[in-house]
N, C-alpha and C. Protein backbone atom coordinates (compact mmCIF):
# COMPACT_ATOMS: atom_id res chain seq x y z
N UNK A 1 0.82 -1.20 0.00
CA UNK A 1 0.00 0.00 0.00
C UNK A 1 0.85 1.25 0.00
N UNK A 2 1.81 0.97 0.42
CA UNK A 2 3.01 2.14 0.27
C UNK A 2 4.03 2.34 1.29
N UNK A 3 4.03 3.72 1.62
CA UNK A 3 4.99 4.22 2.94
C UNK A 3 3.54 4.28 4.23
N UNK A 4 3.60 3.95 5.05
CA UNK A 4 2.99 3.96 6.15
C UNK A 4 3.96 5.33 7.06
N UNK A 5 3.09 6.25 7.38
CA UNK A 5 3.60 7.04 8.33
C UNK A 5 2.77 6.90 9.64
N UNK A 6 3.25 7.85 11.09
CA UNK A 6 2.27 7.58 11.80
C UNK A 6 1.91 9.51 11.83
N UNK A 7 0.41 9.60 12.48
CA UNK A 7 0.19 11.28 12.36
C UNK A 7 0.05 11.28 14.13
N UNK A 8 0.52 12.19 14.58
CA UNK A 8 0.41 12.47 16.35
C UNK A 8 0.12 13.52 16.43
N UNK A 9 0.14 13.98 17.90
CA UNK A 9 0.04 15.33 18.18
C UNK A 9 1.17 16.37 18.21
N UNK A 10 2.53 15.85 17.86
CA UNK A 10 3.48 16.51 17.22
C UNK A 10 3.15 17.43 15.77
N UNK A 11 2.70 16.29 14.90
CA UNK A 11 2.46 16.94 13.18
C UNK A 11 1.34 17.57 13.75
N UNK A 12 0.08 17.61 14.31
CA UNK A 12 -1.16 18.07 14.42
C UNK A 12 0.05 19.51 15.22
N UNK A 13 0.11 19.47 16.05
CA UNK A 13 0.75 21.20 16.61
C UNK A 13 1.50 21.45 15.59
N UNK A 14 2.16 21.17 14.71
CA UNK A 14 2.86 21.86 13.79
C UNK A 14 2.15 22.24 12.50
N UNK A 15 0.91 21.66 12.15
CA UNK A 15 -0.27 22.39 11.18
C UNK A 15 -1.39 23.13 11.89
N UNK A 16 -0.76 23.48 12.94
CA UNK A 16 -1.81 24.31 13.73
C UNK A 16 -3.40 23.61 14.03
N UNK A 17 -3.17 22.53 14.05
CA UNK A 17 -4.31 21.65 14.98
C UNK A 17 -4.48 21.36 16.02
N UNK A 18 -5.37 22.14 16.93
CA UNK A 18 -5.74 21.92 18.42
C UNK A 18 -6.39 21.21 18.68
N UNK A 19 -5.85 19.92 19.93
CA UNK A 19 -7.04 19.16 20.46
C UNK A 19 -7.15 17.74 19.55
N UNK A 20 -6.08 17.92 18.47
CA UNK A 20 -6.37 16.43 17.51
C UNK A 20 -6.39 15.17 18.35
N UNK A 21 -5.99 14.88 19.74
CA UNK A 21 -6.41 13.77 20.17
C UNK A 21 -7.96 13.79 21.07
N UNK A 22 -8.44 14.77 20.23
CA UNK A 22 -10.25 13.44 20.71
C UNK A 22 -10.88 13.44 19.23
N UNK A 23 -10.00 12.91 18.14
CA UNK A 23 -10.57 12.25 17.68
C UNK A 23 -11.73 12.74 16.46
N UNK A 24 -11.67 14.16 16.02
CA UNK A 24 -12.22 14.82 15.29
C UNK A 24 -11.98 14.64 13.90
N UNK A 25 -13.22 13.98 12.85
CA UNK A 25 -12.70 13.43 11.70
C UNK A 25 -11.80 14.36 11.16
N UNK A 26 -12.61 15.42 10.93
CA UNK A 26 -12.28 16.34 9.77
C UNK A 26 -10.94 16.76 10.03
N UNK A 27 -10.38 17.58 10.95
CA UNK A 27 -9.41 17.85 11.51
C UNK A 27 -7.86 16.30 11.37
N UNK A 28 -8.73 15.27 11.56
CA UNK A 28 -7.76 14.13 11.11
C UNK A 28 -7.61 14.22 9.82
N UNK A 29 -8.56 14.09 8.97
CA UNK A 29 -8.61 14.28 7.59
C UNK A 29 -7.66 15.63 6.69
N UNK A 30 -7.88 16.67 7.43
CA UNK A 30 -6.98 17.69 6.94
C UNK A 30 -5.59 17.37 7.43
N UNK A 31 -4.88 16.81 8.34
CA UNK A 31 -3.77 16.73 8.71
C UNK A 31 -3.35 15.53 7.92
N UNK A 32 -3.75 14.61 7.61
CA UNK A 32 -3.49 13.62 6.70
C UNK A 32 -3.32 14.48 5.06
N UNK A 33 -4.42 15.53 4.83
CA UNK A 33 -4.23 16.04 3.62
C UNK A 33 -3.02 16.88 3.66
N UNK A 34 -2.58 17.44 4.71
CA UNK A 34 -1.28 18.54 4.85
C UNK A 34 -0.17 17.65 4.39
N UNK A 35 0.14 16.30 4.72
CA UNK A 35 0.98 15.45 4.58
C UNK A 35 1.04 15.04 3.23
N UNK A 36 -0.34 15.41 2.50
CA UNK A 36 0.07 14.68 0.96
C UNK A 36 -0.68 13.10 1.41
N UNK A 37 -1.61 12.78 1.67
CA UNK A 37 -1.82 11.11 2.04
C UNK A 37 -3.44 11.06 1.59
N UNK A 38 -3.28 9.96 0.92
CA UNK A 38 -4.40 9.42 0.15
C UNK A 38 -5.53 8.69 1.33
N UNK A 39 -5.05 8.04 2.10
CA UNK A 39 -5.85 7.38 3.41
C UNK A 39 -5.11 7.46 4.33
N UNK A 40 -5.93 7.26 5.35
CA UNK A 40 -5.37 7.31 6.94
C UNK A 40 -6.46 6.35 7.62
N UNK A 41 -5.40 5.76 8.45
CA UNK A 41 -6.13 4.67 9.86
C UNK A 41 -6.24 5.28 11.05
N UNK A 42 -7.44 5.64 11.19
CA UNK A 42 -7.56 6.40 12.76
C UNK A 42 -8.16 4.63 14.09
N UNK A 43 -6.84 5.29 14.61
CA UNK A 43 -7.37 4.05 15.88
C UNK A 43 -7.68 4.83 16.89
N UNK A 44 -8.63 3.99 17.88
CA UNK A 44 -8.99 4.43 19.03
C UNK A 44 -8.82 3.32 20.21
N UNK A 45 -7.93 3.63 21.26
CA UNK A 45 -8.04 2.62 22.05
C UNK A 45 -8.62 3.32 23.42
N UNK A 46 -9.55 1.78 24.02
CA UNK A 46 -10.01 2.69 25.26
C UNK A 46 -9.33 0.75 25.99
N UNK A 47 -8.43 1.57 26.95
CA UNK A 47 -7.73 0.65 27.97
C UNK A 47 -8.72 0.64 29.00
N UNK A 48 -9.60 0.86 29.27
CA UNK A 48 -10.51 0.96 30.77
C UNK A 48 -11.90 -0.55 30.01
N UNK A 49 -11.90 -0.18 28.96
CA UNK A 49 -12.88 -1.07 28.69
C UNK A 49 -12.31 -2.25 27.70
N UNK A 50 -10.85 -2.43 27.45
CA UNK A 50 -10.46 -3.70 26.52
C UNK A 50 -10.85 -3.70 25.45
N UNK A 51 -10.49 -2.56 25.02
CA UNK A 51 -10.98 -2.26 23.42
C UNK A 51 -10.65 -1.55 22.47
N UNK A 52 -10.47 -2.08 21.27
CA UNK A 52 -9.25 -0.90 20.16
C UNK A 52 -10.15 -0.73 18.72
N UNK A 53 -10.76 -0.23 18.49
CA UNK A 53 -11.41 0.33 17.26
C UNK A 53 -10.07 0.84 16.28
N UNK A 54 -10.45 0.08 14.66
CA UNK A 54 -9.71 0.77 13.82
C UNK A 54 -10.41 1.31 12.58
N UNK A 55 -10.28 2.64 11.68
CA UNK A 55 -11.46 2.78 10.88
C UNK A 55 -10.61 3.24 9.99
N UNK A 56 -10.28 2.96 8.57
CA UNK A 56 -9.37 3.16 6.96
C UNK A 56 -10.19 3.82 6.51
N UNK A 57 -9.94 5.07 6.18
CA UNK A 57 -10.64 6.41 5.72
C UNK A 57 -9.79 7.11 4.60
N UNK A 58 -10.82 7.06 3.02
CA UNK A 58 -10.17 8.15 2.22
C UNK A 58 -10.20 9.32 3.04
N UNK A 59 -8.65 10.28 2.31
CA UNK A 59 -8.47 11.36 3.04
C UNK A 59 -9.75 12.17 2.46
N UNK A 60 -9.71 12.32 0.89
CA UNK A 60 -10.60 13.46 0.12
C UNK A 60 -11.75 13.34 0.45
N UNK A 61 -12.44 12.58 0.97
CA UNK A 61 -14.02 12.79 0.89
C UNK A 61 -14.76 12.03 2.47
N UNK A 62 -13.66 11.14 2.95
CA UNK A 62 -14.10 10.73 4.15
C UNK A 62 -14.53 9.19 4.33
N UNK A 63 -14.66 9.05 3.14
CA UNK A 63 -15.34 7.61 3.08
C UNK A 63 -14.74 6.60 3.45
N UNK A 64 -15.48 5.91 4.41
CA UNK A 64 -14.96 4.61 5.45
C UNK A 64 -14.88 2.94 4.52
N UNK A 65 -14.14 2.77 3.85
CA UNK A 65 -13.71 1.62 3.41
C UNK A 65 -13.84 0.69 4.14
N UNK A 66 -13.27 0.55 5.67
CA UNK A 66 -13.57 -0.60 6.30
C UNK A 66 -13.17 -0.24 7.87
N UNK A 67 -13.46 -1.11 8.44
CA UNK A 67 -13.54 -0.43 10.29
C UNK A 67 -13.02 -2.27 10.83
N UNK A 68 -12.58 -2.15 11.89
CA UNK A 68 -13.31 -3.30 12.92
C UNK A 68 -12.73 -2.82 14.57
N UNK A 69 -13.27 -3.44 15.46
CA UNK A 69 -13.64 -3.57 16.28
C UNK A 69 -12.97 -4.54 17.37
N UNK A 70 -11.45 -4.89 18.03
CA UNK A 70 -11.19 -5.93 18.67
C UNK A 70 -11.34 -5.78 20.49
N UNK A 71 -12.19 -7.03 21.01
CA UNK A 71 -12.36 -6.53 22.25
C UNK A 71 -11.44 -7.63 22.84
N UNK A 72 -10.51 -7.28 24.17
CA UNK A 72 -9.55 -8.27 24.64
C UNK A 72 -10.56 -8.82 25.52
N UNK A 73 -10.23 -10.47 25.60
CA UNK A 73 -10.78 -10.64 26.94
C UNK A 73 -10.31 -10.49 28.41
N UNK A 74 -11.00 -10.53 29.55
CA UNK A 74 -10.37 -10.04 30.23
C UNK A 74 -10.79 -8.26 30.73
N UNK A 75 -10.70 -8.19 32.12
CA UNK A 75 -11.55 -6.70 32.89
C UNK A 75 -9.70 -5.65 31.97
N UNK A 76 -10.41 -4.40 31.79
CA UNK A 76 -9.58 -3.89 31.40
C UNK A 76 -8.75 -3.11 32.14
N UNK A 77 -8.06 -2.09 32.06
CA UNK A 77 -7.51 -1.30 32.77
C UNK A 77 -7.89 0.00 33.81
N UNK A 78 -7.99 -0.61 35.34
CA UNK A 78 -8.80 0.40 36.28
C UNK A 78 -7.73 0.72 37.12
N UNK A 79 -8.19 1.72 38.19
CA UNK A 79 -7.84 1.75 39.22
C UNK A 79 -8.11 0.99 40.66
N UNK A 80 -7.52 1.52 42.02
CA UNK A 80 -8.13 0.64 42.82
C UNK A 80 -9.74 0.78 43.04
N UNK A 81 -9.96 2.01 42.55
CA UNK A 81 -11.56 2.00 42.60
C UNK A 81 -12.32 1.98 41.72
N UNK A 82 -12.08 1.25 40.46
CA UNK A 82 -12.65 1.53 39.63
C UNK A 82 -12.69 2.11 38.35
N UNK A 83 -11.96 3.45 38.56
CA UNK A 83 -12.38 4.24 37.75
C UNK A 83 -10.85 4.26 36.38
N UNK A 84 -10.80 5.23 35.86
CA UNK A 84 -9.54 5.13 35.19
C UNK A 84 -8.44 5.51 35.19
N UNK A 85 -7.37 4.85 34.84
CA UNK A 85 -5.93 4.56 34.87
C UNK A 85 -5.26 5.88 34.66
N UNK A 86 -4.66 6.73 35.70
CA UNK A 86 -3.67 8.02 35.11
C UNK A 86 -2.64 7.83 34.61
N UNK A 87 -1.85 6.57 35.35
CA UNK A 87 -0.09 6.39 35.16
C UNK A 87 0.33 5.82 33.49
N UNK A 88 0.88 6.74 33.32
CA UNK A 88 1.49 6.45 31.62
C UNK A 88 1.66 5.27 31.77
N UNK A 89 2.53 4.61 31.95
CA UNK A 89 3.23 3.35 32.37
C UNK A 89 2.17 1.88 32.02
N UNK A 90 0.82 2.13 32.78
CA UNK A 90 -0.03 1.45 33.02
C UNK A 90 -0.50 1.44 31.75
N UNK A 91 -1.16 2.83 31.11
CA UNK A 91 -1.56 3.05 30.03
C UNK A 91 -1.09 2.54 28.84
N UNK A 92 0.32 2.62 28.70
CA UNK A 92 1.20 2.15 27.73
C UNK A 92 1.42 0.81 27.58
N UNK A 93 1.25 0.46 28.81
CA UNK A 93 1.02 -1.73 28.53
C UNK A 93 0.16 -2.02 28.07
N UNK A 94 -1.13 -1.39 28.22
CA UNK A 94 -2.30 -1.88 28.06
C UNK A 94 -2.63 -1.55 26.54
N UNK A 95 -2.39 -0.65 26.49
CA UNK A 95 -2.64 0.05 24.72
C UNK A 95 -1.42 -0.78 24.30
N UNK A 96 -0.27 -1.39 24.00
CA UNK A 96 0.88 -1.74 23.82
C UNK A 96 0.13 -3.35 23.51
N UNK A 97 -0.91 -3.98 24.18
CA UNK A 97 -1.34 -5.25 24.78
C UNK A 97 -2.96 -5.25 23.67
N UNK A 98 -3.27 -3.81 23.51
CA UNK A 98 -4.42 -3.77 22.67
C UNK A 98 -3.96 -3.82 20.85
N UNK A 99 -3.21 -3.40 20.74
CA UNK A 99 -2.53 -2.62 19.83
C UNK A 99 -2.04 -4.49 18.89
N UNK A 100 -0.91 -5.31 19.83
CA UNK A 100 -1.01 -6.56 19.28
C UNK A 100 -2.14 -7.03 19.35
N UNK A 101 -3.14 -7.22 20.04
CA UNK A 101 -4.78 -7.66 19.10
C UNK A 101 -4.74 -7.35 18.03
N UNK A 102 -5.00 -5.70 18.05
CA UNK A 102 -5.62 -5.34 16.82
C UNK A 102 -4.40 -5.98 15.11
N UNK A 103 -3.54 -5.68 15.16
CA UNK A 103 -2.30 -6.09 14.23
C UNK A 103 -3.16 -6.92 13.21
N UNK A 104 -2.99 -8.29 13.93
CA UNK A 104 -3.81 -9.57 12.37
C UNK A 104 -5.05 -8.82 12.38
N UNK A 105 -5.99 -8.65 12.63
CA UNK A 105 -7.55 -8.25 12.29
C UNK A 105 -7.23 -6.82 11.20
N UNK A 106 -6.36 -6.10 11.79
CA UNK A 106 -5.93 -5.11 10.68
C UNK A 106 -5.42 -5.12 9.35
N UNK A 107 -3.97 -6.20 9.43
CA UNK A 107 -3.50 -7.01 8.31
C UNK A 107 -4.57 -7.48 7.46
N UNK A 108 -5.43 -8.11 8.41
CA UNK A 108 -6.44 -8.78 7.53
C UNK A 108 -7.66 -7.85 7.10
N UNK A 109 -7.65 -7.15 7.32
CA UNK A 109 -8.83 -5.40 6.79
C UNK A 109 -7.61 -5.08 5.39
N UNK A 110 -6.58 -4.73 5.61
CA UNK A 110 -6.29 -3.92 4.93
C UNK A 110 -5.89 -5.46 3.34
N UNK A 111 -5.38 -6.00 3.44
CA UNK A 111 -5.66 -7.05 2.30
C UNK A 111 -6.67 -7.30 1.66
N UNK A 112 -7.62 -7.74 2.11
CA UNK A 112 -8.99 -7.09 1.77
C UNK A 112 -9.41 -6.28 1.00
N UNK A 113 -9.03 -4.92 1.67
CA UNK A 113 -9.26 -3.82 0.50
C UNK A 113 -8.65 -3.73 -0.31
N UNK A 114 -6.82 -4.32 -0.40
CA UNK A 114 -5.92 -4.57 -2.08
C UNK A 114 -7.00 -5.36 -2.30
N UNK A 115 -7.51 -6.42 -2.52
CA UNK A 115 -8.19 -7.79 -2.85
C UNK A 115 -9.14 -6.47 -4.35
N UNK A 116 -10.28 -5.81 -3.49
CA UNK A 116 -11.36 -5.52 -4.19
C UNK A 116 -11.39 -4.62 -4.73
N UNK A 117 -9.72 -3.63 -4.76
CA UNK A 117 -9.65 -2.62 -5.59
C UNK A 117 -8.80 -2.91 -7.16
């Protein structure tokens, strides 16, 4: 499919994008277009609930080619009471732990779409 880059909140502050991590299409979409990039994979991981959403999006028009959905088994990442995880550390295993889920289910999305184009 090509060069794979990754887009963060580094490139987003340097095209003058505020706030690009919650997740705002359009704003993803233009920062992918600043770069020159035909598609972009926006993931979302939520470590509190064991779960990593991935969605392959033309840049120009938005259109969702293909998505999925991997849930780990297993209670996800809390605190002692419950609620959610502050410590990077913690965060970073767990997304690190979501992240290999998602990998084959992704591999296997994005083959797929070579397959039917």
């Amino acid at each position: 499919m090509g060069t794979l880059i990754q887009l963060g909140d580094l490139e987003a502050d340097m095209a003058g994008i505020k706030g690009y991590y919650r997740r705002d299409g359009s704003e993803v979409r233009a920062l992918a277009a600043s770069r020159h990039l035909d598609y972009v994979v926006v993931l979302a991981y939520e470590p509190v609930d064991n779960t990593v959403e991935a969605l392959f999006l033309d840049v120009r028009n938005g259109y969702p080619y293909g998505s999925i959905e991997v849930v780990r088994e297993g209670r996800g990442v809390r605190n002692f009471w419950g609620g959610p995880v502050r410590k990077p550390q913690r965060l970073n295993r767990a997304t690190y732990r979501l992240a290999k889920s998602l990998k084959p289910e992704l591999d296997q999305m994005v083959e797929g779409l070579l397959v039917t184009q």
